[in-house]
Protein backbone atom coordinates (compact mmCIF):
# COMPACT_ATOMS: atom_id res chain seq x y z
CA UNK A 1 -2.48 70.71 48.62
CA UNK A 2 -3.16 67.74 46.77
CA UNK A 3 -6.58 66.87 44.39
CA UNK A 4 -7.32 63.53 44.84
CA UNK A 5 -10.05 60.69 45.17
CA UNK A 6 -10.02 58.79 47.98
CA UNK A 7 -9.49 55.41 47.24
CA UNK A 8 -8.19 54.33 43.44
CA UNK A 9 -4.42 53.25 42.88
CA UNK A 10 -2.19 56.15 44.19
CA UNK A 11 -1.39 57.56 40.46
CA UNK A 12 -5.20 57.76 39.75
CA UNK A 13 -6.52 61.62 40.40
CA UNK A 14 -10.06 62.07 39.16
CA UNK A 15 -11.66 64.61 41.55
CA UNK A 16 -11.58 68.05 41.23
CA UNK A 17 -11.73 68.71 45.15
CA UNK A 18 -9.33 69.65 47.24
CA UNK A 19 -8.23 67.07 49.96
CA UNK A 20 -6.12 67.75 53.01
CA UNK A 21 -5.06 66.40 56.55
CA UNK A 22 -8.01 67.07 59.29
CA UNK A 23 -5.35 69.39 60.66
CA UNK A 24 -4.87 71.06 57.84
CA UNK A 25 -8.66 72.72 57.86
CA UNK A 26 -7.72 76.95 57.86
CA UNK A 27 -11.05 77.82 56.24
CA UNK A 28 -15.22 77.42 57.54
CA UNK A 29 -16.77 75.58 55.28
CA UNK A 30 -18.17 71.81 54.98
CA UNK A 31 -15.81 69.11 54.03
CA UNK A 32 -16.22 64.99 53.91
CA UNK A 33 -14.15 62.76 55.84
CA UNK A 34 -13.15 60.75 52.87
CA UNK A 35 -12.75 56.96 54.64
CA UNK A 36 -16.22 57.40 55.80
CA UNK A 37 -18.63 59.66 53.59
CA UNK A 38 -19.25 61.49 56.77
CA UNK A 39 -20.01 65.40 56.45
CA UNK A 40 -18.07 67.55 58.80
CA UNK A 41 -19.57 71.58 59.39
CA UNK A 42 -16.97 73.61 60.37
CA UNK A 43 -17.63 76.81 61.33
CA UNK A 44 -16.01 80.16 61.08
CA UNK A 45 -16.08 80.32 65.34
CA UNK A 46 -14.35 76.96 65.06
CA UNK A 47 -11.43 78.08 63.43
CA UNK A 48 -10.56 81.55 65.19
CA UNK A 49 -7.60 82.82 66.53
CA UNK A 50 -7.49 81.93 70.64
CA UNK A 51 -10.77 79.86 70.63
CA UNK A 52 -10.27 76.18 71.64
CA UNK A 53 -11.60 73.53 68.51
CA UNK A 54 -15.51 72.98 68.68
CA UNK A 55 -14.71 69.90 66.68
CA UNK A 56 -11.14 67.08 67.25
CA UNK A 57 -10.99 63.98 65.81
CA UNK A 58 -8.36 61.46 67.42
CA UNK A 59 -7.68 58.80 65.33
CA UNK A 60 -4.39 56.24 65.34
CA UNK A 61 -4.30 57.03 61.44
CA UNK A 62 -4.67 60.80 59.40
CA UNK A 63 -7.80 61.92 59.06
CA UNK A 64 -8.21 62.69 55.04
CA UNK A 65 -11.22 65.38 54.08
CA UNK A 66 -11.85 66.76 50.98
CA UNK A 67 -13.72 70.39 51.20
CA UNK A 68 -17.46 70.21 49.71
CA UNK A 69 -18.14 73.85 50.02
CA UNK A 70 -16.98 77.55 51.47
CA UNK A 71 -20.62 78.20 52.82
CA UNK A 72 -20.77 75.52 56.23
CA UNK A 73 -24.45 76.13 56.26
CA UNK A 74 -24.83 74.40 52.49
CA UNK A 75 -27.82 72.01 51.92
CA UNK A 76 -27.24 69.07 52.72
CA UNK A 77 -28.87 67.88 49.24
CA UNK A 78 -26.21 69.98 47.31
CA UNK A 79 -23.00 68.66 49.24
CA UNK A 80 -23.93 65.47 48.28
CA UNK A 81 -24.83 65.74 45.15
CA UNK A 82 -21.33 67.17 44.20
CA UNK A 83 -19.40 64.52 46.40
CA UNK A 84 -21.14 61.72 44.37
CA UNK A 85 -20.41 64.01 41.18
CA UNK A 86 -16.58 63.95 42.10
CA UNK A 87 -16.70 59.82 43.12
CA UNK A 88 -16.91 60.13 46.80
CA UNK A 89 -18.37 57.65 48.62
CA UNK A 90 -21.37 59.62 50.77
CA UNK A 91 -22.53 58.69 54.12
CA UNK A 92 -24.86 61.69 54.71
């Protein structure tokens, strides 16, 4: 579990949000594909035991998010007001 921005020089860690691998995602909760700003809801129904994923992402390289918030139905205003806060770019 690493806390990292996305993009300074790899010994810079500034951000007090936890980032992880796409794959990585065990809890609901709203996170922000770092490369892009995009917002990503992920549900509770998303992540249970036997369900297939509501939501895949197939990329050629890893998928880095960092996790905005435990509640996936957040305001919008208040995700990105604490991504900006913790120097993430924001696309939302």
């Amino acid at each position: 579990m690493a806390l990292a921005k996305g993009h300074p020089s790899p010994g810079h860690r500034s951000s007090r949000l936890q980032e992880m691998s796409w794959n990585e995602i065990e809890r609901p909760g709203c996170y922000l594909i770092v490369t892009s700003g995009d917002l990503v809801r992920v549900p509770q129904d998303a992540l249970a035991p036997g369900h297939s994923p509501l939501i895949t992402i197939t990329s050629t390289g890893g998928t880095r998010v960092a996790r905005l918030s435990d509640d996936p139905a957040e305001p919008i205003s208040a995700l990105r007001a604490f991504a900006a806060d913790n120097d993430y770019f924001v696309n939302f």
